[in-house]
N, C-alpha and C. Protein backbone atom coordinates (compact mmCIF):
# COMPACT_ATOMS: atom_id res chain seq x y z
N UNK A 1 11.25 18.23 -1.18
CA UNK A 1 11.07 18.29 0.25
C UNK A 1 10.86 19.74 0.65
N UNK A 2 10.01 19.93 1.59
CA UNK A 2 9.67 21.01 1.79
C UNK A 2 10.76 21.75 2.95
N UNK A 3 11.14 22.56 3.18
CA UNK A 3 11.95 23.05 4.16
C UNK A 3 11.77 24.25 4.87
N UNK A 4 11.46 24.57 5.89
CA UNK A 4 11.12 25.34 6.76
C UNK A 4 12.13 26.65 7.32
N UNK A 5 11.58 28.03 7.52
CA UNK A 5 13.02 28.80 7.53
C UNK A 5 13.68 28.48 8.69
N UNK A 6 12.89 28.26 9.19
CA UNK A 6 13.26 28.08 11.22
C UNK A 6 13.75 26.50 11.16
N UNK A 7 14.61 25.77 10.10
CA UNK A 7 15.10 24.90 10.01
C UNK A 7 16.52 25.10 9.56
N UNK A 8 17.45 24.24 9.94
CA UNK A 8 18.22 24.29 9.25
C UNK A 8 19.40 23.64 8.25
N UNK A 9 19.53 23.71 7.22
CA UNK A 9 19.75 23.16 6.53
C UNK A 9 21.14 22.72 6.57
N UNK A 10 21.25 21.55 5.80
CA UNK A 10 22.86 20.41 6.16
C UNK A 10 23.64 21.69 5.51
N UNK A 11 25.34 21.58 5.94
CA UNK A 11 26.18 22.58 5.92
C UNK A 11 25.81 23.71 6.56
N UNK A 12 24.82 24.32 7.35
CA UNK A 12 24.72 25.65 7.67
C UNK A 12 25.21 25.85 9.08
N UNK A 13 25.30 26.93 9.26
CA UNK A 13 25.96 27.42 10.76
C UNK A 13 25.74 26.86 11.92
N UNK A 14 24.51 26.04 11.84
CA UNK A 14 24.04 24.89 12.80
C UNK A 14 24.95 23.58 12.66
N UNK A 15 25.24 23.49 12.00
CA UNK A 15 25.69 22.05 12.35
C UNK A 15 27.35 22.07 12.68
N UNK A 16 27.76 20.94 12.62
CA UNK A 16 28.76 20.80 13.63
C UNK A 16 30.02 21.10 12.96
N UNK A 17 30.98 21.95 13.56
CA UNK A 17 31.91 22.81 13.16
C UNK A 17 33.19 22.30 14.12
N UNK A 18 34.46 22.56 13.73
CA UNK A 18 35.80 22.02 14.17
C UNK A 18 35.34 22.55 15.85
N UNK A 19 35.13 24.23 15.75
CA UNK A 19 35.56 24.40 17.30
C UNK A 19 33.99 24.76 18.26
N UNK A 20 33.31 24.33 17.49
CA UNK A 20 31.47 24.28 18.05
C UNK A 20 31.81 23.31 18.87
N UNK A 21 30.78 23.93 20.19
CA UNK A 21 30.26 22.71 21.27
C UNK A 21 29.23 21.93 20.74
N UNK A 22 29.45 20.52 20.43
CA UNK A 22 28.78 19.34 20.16
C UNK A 22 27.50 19.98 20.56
N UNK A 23 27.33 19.76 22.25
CA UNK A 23 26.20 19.95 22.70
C UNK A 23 25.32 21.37 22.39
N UNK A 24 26.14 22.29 22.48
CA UNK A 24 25.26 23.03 21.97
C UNK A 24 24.60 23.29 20.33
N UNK A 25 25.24 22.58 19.33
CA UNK A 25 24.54 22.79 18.05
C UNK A 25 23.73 21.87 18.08
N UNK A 26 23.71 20.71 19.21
CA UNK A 26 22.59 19.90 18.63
C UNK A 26 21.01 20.64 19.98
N UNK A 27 21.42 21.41 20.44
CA UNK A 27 20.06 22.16 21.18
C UNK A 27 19.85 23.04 19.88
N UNK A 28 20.70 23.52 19.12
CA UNK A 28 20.16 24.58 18.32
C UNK A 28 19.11 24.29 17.02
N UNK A 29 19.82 22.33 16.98
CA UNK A 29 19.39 21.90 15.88
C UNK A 29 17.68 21.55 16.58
N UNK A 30 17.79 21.32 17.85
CA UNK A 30 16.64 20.64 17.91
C UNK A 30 15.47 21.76 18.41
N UNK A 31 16.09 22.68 18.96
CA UNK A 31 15.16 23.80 19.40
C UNK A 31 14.81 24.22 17.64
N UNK A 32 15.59 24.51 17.24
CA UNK A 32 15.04 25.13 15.23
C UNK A 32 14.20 23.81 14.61
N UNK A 33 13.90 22.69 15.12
CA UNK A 33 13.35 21.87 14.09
C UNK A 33 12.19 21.85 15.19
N UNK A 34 12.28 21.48 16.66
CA UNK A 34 10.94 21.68 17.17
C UNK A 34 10.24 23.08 17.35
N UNK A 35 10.64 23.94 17.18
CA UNK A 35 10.05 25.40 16.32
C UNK A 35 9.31 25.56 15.51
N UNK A 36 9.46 24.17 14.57
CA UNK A 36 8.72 24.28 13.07
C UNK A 36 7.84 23.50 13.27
N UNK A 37 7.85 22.62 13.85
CA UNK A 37 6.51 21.49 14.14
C UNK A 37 6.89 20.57 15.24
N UNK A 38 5.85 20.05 15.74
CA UNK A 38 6.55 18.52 17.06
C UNK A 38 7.29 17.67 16.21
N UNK A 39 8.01 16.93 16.62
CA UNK A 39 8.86 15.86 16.16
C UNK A 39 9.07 14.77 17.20
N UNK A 40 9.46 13.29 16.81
CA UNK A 40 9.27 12.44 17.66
C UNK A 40 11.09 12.06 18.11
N UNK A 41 11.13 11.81 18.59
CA UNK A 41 12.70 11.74 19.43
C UNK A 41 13.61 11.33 18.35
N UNK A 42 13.06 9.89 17.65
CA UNK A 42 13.49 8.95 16.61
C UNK A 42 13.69 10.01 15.36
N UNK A 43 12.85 10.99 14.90
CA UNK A 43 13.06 11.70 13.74
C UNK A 43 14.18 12.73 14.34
N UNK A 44 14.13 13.30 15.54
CA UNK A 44 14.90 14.36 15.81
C UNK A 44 16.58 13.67 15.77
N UNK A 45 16.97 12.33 16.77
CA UNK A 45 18.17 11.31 16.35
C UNK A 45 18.48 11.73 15.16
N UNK A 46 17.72 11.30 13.83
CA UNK A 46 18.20 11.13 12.65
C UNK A 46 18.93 12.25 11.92
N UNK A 47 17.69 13.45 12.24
CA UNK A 47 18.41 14.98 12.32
C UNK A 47 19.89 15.16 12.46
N UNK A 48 19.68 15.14 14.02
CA UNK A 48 21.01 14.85 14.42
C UNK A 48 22.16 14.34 14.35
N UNK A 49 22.02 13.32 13.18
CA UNK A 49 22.81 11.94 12.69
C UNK A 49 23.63 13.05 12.16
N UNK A 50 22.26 13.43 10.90
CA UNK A 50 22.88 13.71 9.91
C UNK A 50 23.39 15.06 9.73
N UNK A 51 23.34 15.81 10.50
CA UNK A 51 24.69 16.96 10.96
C UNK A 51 25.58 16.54 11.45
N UNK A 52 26.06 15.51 11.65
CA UNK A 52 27.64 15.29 12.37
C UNK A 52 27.35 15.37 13.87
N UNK A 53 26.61 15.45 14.65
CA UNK A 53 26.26 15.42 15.83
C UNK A 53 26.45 14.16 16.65
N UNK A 54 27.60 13.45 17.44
CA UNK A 54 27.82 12.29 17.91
C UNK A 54 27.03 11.03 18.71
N UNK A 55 26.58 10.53 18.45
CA UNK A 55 25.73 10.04 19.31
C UNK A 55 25.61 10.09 20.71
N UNK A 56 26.66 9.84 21.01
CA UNK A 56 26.40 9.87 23.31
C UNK A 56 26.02 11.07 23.02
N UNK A 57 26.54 12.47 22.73
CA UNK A 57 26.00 14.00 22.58
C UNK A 57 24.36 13.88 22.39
N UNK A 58 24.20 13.36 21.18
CA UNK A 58 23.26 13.32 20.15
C UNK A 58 21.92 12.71 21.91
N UNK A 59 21.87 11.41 22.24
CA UNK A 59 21.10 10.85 23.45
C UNK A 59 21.41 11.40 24.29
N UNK A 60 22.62 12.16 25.16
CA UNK A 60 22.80 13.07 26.23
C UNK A 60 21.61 14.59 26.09
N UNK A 61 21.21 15.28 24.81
CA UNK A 61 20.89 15.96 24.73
C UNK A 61 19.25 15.72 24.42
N UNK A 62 18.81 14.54 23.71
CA UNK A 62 17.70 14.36 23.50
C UNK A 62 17.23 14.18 24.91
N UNK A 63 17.83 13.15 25.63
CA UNK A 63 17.28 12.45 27.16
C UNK A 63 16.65 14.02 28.23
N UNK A 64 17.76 15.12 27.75
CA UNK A 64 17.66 16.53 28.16
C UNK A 64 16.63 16.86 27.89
N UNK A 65 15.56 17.09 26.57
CA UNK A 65 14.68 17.63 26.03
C UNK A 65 13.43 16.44 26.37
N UNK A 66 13.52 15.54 26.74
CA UNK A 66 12.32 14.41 27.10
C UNK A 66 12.37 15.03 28.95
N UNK A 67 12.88 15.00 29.37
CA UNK A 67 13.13 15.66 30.78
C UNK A 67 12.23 17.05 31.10
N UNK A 68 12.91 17.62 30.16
CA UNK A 68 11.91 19.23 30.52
C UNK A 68 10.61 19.19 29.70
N UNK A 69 10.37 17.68 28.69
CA UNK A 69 8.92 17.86 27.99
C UNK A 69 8.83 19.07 26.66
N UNK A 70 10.05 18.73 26.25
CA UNK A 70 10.17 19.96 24.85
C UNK A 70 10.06 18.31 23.80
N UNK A 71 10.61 17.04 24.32
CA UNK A 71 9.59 15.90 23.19
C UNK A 71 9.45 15.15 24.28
N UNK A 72 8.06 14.80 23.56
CA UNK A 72 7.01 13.89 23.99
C UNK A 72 6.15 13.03 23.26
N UNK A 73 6.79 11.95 23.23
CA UNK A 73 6.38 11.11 21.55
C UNK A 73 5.11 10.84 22.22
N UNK A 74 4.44 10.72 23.30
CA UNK A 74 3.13 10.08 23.73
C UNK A 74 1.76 10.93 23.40
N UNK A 75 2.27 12.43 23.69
CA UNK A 75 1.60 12.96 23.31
C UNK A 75 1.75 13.72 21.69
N UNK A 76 2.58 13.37 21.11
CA UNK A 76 3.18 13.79 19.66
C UNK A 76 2.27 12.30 19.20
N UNK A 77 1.89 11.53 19.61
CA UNK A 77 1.27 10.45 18.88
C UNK A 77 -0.44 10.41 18.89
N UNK A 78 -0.51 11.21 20.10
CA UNK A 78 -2.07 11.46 20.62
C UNK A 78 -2.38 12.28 19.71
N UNK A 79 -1.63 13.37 19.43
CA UNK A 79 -1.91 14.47 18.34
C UNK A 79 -1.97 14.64 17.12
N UNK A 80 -0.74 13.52 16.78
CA UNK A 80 -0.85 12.79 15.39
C UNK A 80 -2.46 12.51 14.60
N UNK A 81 -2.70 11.31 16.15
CA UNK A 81 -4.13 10.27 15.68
C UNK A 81 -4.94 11.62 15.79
N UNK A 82 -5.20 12.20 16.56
CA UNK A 82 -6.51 13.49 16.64
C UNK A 82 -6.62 14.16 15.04
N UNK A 83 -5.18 14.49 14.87
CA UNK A 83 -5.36 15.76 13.90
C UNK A 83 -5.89 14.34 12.55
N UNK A 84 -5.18 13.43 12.23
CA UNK A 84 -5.29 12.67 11.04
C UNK A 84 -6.67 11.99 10.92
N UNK A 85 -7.21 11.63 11.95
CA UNK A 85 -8.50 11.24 11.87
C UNK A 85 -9.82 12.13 11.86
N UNK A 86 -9.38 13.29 12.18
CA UNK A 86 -10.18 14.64 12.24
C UNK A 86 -10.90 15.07 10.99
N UNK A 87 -9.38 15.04 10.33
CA UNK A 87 -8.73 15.78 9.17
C UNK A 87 -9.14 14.96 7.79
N UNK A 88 -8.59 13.73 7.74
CA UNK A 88 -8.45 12.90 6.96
C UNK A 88 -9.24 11.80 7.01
N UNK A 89 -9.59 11.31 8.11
CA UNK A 89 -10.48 10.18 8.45
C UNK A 89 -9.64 8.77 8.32
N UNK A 90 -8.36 9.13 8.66
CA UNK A 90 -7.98 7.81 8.52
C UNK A 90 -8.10 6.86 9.68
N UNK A 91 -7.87 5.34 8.90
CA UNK A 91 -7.99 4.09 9.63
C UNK A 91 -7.48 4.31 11.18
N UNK A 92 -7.27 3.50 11.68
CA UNK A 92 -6.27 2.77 13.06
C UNK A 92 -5.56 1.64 12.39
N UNK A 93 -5.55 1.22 10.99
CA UNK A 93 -4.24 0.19 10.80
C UNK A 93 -3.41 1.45 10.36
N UNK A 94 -4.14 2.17 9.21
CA UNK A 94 -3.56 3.12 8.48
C UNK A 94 -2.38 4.09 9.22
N UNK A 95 -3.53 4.73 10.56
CA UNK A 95 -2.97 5.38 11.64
C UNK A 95 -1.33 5.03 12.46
N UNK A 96 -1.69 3.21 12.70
CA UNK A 96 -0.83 2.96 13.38
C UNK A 96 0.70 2.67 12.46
N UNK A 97 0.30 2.50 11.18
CA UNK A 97 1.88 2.37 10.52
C UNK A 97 2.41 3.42 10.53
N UNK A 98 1.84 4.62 10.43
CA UNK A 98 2.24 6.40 10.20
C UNK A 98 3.15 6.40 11.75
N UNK A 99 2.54 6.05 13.07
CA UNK A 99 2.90 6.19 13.93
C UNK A 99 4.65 5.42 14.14
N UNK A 100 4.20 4.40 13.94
CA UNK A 100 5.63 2.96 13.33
C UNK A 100 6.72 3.71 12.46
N UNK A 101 6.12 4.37 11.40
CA UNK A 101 6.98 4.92 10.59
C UNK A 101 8.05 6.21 11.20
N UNK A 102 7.03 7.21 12.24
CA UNK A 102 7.74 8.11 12.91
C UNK A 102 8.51 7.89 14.10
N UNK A 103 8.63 6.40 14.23
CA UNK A 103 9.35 6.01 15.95
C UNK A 103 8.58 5.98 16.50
N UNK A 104 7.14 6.21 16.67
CA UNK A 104 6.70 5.94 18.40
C UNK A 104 6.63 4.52 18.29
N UNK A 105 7.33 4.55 19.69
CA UNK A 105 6.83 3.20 20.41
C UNK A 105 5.38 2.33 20.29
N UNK A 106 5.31 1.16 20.29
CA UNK A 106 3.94 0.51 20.49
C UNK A 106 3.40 0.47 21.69
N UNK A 107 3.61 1.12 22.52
CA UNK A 107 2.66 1.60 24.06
C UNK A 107 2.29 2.45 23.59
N UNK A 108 3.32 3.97 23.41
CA UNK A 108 2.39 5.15 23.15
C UNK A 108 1.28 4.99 21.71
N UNK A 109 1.70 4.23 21.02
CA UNK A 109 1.12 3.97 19.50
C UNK A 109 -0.53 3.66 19.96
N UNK A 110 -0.22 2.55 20.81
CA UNK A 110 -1.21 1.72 21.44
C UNK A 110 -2.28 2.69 22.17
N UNK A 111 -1.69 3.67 23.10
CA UNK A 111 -2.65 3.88 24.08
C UNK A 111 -3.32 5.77 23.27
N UNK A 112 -2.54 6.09 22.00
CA UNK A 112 -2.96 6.87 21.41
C UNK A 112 -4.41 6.44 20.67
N UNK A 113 -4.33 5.28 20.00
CA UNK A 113 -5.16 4.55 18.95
C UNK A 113 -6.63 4.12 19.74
N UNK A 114 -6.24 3.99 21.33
CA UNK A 114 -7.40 3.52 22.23
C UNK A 114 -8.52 4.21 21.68
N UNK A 115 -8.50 5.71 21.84
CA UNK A 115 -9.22 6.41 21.77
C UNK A 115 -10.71 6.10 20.41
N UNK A 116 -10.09 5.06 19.61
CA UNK A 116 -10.93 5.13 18.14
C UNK A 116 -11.34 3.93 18.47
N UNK A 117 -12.63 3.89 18.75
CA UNK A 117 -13.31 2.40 18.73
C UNK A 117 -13.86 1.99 17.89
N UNK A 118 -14.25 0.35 17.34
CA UNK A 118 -14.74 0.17 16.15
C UNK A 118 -16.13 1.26 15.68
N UNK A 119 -17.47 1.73 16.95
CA UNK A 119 -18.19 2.69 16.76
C UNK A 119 -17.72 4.00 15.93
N UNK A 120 -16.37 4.51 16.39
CA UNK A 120 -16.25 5.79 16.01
C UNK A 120 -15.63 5.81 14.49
N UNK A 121 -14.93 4.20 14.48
CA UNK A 121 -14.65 4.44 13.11
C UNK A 121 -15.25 4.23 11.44
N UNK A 122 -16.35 3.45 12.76
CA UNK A 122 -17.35 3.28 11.45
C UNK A 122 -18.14 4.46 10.56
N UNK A 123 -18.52 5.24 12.03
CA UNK A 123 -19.46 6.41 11.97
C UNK A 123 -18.20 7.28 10.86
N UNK A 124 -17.15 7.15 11.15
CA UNK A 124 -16.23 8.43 10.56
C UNK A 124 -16.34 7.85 9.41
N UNK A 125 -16.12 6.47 8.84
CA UNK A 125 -15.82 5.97 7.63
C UNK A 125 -17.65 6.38 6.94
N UNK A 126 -18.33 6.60 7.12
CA UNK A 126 -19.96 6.97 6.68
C UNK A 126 -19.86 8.00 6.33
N UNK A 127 -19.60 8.84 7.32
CA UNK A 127 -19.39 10.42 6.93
C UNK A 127 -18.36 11.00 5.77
N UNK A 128 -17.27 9.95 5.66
CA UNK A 128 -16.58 10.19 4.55
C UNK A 128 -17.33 9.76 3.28
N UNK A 129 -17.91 8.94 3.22
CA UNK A 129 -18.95 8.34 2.38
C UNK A 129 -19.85 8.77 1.68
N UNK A 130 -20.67 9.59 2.73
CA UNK A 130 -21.77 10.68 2.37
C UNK A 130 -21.32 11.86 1.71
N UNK A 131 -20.25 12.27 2.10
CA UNK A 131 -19.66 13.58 1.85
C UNK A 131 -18.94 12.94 0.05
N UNK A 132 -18.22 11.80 -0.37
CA UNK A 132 -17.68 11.17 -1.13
C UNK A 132 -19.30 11.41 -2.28
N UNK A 133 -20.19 10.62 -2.32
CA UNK A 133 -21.30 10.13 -2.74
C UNK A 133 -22.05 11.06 -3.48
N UNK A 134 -21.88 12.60 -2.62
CA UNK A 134 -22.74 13.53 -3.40
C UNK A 134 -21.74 13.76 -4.43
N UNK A 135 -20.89 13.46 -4.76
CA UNK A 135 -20.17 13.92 -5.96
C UNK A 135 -20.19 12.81 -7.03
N UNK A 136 -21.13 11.70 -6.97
CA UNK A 136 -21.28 10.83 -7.75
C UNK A 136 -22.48 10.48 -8.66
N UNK A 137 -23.22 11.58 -8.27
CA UNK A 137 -24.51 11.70 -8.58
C UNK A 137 -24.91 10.79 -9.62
N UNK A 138 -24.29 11.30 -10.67
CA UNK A 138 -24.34 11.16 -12.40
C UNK A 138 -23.34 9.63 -12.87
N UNK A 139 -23.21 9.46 -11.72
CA UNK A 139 -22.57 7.53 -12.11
C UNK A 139 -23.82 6.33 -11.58
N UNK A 140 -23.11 4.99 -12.05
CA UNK A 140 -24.04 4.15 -12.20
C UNK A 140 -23.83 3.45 -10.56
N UNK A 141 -24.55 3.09 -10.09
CA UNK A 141 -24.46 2.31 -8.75
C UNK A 141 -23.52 1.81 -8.43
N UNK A 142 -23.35 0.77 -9.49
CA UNK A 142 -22.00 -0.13 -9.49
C UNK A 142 -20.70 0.72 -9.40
N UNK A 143 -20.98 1.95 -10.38
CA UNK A 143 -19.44 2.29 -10.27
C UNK A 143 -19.45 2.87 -8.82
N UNK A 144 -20.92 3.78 -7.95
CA UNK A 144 -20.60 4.26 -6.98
C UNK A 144 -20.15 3.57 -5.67
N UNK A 145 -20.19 2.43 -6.00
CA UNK A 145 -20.09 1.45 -4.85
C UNK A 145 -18.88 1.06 -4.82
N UNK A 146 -18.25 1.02 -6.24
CA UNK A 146 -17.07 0.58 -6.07
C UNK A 146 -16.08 1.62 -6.09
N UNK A 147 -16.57 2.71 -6.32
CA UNK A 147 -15.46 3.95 -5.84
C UNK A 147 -15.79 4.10 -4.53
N UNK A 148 -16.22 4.04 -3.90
CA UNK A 148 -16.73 4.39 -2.12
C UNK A 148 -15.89 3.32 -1.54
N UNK A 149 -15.89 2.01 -1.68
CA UNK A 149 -15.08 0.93 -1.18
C UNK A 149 -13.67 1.49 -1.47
N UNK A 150 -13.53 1.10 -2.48
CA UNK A 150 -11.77 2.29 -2.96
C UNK A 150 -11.70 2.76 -2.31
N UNK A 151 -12.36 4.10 -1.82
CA UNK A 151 -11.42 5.19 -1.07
C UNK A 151 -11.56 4.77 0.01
N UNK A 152 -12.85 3.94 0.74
CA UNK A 152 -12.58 4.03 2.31
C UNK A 152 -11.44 2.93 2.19
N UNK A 153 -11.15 2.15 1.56
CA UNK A 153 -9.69 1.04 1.46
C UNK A 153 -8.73 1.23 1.64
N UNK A 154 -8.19 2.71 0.86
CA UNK A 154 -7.48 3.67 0.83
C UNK A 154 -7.22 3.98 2.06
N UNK A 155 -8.10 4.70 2.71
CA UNK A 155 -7.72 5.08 3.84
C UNK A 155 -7.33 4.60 4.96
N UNK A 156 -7.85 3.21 5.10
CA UNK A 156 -7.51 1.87 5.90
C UNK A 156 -8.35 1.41 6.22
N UNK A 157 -9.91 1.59 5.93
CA UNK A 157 -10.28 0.53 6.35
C UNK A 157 -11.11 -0.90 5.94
N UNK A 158 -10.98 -1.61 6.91
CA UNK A 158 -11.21 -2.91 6.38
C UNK A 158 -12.19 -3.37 5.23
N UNK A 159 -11.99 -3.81 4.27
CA UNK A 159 -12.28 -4.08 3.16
C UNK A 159 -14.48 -4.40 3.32
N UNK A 160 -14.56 -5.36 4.39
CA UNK A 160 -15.81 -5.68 5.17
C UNK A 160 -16.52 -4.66 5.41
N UNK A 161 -15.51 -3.18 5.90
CA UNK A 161 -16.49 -2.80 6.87
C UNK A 161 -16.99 -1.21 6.02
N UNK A 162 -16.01 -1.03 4.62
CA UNK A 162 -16.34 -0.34 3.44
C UNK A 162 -17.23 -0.69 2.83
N UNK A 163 -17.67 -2.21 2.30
CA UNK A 163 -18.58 -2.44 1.48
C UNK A 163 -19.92 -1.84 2.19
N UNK A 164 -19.83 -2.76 3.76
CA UNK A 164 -21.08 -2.32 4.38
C UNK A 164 -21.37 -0.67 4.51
N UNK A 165 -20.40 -0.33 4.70
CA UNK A 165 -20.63 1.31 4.63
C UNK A 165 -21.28 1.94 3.25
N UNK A 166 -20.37 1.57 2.18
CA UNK A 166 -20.76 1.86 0.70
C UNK A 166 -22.30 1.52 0.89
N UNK A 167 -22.81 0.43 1.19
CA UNK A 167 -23.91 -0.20 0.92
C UNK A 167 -25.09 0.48 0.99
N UNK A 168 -24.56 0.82 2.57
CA UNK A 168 -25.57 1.60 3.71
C UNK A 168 -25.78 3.36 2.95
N UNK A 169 -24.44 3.55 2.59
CA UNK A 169 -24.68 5.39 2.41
C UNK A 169 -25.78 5.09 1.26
N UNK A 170 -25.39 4.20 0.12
CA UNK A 170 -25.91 4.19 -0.89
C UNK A 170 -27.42 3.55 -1.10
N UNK A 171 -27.79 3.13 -0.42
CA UNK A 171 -29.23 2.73 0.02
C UNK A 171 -29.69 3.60 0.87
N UNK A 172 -29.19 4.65 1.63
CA UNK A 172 -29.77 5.63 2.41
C UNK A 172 -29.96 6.61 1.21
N UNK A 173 -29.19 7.13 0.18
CA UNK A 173 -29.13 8.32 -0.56
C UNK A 173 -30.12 7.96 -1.92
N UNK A 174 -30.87 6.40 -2.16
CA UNK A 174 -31.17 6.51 -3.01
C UNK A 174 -33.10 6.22 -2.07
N UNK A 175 -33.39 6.35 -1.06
CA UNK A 175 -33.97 5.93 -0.31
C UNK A 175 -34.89 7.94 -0.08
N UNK A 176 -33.15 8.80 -0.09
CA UNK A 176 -33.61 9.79 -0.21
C UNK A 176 -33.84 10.80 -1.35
N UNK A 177 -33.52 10.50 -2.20
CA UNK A 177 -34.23 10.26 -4.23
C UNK A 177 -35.60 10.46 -4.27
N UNK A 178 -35.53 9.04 -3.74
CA UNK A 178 -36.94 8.70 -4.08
C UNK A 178 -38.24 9.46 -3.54
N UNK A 179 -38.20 9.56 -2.04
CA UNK A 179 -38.78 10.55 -1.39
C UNK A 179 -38.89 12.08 -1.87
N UNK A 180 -37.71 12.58 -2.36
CA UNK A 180 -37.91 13.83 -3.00
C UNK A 180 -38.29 14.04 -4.58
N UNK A 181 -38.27 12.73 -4.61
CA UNK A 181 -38.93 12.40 -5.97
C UNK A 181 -37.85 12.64 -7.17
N UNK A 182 -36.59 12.87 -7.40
CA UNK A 182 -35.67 12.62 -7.50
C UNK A 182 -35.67 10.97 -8.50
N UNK A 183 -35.15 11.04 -9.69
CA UNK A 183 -35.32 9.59 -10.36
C UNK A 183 -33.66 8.82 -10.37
N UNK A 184 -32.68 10.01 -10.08
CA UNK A 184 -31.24 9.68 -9.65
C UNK A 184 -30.78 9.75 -11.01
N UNK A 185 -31.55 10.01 -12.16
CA UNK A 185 -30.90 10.19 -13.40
C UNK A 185 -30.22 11.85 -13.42
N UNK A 186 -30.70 12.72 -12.67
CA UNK A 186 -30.27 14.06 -12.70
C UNK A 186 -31.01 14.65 -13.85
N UNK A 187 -31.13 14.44 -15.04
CA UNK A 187 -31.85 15.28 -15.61
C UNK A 187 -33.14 15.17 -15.80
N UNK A 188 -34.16 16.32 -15.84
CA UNK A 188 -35.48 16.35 -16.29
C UNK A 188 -36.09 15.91 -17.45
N UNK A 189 -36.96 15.05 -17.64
CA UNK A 189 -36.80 14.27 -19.13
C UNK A 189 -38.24 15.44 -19.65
């Protein structure tokens, strides 16, 4: 696990001590962990669990930090889907378990995911494709088709809408072979 300096670690001066104010080690815990990256309320709780931090304390202090907008799982979920689909190109099933997995709610989950329509995810799942494809040069169709399905599968999406993608990159790229005269064997005989 990776650990961050501006974190702090179980047993350390952060966490909860005989004559420490409850409330204040768990601002310290949560100001030092949202320092290091956003976090969703549900991961910050657990944090909190697990320093000894009491629960009524533990929700008295989170409810505090949703108040002044230091967390904001709605937009911690908007940012999630932006950066991962940007980045990575992943699904909206893929997307939405990541989201499930970190606590957000299924509203914010929901109205984050709006944003990806079947259009945009097709187009993204192509582009991963194309970019995938030139590195396959020197394989046989079959295998390229069936590694292109793989990974867009991988990533989440629907099994249907990979093949057609595979299909499409791969009839576009051998479409552009041919035109450049290109025999797709790679070498000059």
């Amino acid at each position: 696990m990776v650990r961050y300096v501006s974190e702090p670690t179980p047993g350390s001066a952060a966490d909860l001590q005989d004559d420490a104010d409850p409330e204040q080690v768990a601002r310290t815990i949560l100001l030092r962990r949202l320092s290091a990256a956003p976090r969703t309320r549900a991961e910050l709780r657990i944090d909190l669990a697990k320093r000894g931090v009491p629960d009524d304390v533990a929700e008295r202090v989170l409810d505090r930090f949703v108040d002044v907008g230091l967390i904001d799982d709605s937009a911690f979920a908007q940012g999630w889907v932006d950066a991962r689909q940007r980045t990575r190109g992943t699904a909206r099933s893929v997307l939405r378990q990541e989201l499930r997995s970190k606590g957000i709610g299924d509203d914010d989950a929901r109205e984050a995911l709006e944003g990806i329509d079947e259009e945009a995810e097709r187009d993204r799942a192509v582009l991963l494709a194309q970019t995938k494809v030139r590195s396959m040069t020197r394989l046989e169709p079959a295998v390229r088709k069936r590694r292109l399905v793989s990974m867009l599968m991988r990533r989440g999406y629907r099994q249907g809408m990979a093949v057609s993608v595979a299909c499409e990159v791969l009839a576009d790229g051998e479409s552009d072979a041919l035109e450049s005269g290109d025999d797709g064997g790679g070498l000059a005989q």
